[in-house]
Protein backbone atom coordinates (compact mmCIF):
# COMPACT_ATOMS: atom_id res chain seq x y z
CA UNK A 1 -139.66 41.22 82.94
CA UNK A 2 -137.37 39.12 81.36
CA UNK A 3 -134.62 36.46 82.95
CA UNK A 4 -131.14 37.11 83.19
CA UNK A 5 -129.64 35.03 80.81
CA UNK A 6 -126.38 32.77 82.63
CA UNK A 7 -123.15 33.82 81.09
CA UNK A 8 -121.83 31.03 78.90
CA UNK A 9 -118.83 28.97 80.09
CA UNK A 10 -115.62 29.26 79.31
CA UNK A 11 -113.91 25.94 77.73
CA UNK A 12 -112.03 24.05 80.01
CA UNK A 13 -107.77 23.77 79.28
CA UNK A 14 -107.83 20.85 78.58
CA UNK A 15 -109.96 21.16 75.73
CA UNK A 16 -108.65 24.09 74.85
CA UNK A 17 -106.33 24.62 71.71
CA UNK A 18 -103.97 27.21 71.12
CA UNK A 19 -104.17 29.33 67.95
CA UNK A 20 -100.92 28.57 65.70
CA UNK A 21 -98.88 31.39 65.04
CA UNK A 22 -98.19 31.95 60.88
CA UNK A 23 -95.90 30.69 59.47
CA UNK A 24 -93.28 33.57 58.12
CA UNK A 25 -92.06 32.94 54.89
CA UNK A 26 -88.32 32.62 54.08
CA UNK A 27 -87.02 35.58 52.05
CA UNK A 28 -85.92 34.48 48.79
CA UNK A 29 -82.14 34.09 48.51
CA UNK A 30 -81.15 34.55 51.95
CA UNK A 31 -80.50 31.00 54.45
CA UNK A 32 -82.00 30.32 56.96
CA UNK A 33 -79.66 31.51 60.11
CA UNK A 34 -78.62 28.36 61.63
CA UNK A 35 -77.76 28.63 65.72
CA UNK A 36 -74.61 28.55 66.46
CA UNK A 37 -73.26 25.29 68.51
CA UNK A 38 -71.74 25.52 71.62
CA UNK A 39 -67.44 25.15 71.15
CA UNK A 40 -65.31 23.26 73.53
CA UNK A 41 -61.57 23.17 72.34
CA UNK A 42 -59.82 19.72 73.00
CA UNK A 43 -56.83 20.50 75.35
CA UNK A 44 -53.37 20.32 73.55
CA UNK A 45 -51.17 17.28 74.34
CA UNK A 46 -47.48 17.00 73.78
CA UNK A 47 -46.63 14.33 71.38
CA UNK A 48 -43.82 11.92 73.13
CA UNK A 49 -40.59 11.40 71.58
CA UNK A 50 -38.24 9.04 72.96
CA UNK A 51 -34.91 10.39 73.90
CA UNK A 52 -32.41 9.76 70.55
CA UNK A 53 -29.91 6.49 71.24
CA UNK A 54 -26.29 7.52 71.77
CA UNK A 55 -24.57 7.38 68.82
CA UNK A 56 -22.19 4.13 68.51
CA UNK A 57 -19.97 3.76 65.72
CA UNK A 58 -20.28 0.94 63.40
CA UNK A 59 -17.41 -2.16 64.07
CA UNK A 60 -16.07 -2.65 60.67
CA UNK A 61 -13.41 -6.29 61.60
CA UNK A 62 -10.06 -5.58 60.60
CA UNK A 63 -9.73 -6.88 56.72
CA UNK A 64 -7.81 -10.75 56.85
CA UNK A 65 -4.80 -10.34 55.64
CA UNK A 66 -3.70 -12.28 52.28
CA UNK A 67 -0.83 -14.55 51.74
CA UNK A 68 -1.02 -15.94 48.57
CA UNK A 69 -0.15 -19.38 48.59
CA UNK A 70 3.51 -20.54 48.03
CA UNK A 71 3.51 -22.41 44.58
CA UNK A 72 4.08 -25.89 44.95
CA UNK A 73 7.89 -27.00 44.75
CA UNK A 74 9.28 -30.76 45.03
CA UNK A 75 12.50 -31.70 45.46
CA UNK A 76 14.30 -34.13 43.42
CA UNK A 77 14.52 -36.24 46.05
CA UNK A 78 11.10 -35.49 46.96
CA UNK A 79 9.79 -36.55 43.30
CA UNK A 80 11.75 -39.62 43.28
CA UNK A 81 10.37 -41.29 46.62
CA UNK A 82 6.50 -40.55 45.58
CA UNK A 83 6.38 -42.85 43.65
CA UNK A 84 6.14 -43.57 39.22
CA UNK A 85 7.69 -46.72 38.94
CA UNK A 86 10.74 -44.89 40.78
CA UNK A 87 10.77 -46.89 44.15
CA UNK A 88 13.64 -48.70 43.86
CA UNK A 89 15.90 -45.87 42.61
CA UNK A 90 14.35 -44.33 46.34
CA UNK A 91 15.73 -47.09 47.81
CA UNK A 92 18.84 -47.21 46.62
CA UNK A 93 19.39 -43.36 47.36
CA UNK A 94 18.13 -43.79 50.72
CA UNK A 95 20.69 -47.07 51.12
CA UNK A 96 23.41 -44.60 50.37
CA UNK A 97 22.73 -42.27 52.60
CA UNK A 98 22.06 -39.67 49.38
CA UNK A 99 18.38 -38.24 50.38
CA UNK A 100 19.71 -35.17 51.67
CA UNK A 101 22.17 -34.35 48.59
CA UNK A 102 18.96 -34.35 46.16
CA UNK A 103 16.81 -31.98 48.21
CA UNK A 104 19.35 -29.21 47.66
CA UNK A 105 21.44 -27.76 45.17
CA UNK A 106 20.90 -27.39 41.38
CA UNK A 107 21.37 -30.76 39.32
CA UNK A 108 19.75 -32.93 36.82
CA UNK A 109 19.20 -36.71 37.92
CA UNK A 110 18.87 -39.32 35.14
CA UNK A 111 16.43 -41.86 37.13
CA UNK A 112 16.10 -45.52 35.99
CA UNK A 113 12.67 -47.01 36.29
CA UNK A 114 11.93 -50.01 38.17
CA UNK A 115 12.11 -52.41 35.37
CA UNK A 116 16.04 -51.02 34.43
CA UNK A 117 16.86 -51.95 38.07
CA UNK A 118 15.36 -55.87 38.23
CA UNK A 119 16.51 -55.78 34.38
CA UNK A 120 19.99 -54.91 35.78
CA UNK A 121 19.49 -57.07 38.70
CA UNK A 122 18.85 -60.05 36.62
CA UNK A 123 22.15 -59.50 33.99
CA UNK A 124 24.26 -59.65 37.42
CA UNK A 125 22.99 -62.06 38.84
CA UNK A 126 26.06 -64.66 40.81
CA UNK A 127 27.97 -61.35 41.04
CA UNK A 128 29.11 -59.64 44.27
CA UNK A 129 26.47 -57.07 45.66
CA UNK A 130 28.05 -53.80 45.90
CA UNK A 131 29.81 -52.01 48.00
CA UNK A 132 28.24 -48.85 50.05
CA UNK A 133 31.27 -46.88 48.56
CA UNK A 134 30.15 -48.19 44.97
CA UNK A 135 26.25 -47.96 45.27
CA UNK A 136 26.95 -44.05 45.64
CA UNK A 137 29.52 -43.83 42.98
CA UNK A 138 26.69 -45.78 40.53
CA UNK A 139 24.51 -42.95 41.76
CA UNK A 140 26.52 -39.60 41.48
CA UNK A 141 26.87 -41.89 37.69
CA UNK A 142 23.68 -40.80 37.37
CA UNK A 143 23.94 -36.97 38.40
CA UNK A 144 24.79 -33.84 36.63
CA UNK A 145 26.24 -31.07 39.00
CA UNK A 146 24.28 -28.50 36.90
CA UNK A 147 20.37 -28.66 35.62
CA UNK A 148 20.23 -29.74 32.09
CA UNK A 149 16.82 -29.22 30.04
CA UNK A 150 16.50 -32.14 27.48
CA UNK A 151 17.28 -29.26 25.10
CA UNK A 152 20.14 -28.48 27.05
CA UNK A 153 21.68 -32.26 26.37
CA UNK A 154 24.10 -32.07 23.02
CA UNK A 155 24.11 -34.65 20.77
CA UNK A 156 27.09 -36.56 20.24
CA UNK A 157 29.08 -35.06 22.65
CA UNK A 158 30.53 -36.36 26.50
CA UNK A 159 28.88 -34.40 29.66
CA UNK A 160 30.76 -34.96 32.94
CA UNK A 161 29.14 -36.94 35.70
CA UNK A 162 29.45 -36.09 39.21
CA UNK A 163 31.57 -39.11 40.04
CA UNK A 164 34.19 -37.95 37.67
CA UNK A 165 33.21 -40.23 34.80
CA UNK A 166 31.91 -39.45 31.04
CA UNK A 167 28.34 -40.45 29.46
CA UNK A 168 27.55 -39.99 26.16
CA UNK A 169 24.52 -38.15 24.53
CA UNK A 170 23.55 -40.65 22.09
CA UNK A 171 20.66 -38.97 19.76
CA UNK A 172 18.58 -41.78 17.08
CA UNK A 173 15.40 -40.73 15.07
CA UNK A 174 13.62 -37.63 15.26
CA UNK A 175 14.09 -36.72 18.95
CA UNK A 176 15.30 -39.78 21.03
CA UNK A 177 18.08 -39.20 22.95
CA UNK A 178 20.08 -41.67 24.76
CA UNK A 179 22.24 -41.28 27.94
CA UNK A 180 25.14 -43.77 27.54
CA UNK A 181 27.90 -44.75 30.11
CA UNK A 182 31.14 -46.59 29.08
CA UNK A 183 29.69 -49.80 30.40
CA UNK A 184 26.83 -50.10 28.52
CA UNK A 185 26.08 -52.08 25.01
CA UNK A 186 23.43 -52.45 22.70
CA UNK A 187 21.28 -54.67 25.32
CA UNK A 188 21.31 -51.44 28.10
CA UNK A 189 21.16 -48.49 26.07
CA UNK A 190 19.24 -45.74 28.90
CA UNK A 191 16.59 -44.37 26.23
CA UNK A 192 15.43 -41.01 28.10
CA UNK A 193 11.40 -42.25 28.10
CA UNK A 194 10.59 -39.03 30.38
CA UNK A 195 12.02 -35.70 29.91
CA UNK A 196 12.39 -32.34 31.84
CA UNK A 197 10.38 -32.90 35.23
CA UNK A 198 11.19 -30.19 36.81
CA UNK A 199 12.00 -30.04 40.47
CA UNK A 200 12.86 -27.24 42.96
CA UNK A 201 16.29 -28.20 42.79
CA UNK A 202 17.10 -29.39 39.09
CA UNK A 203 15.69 -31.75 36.33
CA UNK A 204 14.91 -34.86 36.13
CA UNK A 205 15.38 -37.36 33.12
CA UNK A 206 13.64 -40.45 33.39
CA UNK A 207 15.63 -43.59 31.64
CA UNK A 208 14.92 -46.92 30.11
CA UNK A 209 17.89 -48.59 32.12
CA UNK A 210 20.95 -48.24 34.39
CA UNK A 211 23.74 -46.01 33.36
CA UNK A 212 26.95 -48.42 33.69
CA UNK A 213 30.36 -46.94 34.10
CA UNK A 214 33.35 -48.29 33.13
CA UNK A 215 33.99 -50.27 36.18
CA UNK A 216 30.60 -51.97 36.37
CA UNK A 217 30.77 -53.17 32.49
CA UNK A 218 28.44 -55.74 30.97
């Protein structure tokens, strides 16, 4: 009789290996199906706007108002007592009390320099000063009760002071004119060295010397 053969063991687990399944094949032309991903939707949040400003209307200043400048005006008298070499005539007019009579009106003022006054000052000298009554007639000498432009001055021909007397337009060369009172000669002929400055208030005529009248003859 023969032995019963022992039945052959079986491999252990661990050892054991399991048999790999094929691998399908991909069909041509068709991709792979891919699994789908779980989806969680993000919550909706408002977007924040800030409340709108109250509406403010723009300042706009008021516009400056514009005053255009008053042109520059000067008296006569004003003109006189500035200044060019016409000091002492400003003196003498303010002696006589006469400031206020050339700041108004319409006239034309033949002014002696400074030079006609000590020139005068010096051919008198050892007479009498004069009087307040004559230092203004001397001056109105001077004055014409309306403005005269050098144009407006005739040639040969008497104008009326404002003291009542006569001068004489005296006219030598191309364009010089002379002013001439009754008192004057040769040595005191007023040559007009300045003409037509204009004033608010008249002309002025600015003269080589003092325009003598009759009664203050050289």
């Amino acid at each position: 009789a023969k032995p019963t053969p022992l039945p052959t063991p079986l491999p252990t687990p661990a050892t054991a290996k399991p048999t790999p399944l094929p691998t399908p094949f991909p069909t041509p032309g068709v991709v792979p199906y891919a699994q789908p991903q779980p989806y969680y939707p993000v919550p909706y949040v408002q977007p924040y706007y800030p409340p709108p400003l109250p509406y403010a209307q723009p300042y706009y200043p008021p516009p400056i108002p514009y005053y255009p400048p008053e042109p520059q005006c000067h008296t006569i008298a004003d003109i006189v007592c500035r200044g060019n070499e016409l000091e002492k005539l400003c003196e003498a007019v303010g002696r006589a009390g006469m400031l206020e009579r050339f700041r108004g009106g319409s006239k034309t003022l033949f002014a002696p320099t400074n030079d006609a006054f000590d020139f005068l000052l010096r051919l008198t000298e050892g007479r009498p000063d004069l009087t307040p009554d004559q230092l203004v007639n001397l001056l109105l000498f001077h004055e014409v009760p309306v403005a005269k432009t050098y144009q407006d001055l005739p040639c040969d021909e008497w104008i009326l002071m404002s003291n009542g007397e006569y001068s004489f337009v005296y006219c030598r060369g191309y364009d010089d004119k002379y002013q001439l009172g009754q008192g004057n000669n040769q040595l005191t002929e007023p040559k007009i060295i300045l003409k037509d400055v204009h004033a608010c208030n008249g002309v002025i005529h600015v003269i080589s010397h003092v325009m003598l009248p009759k009664w203050l003859a050289l």
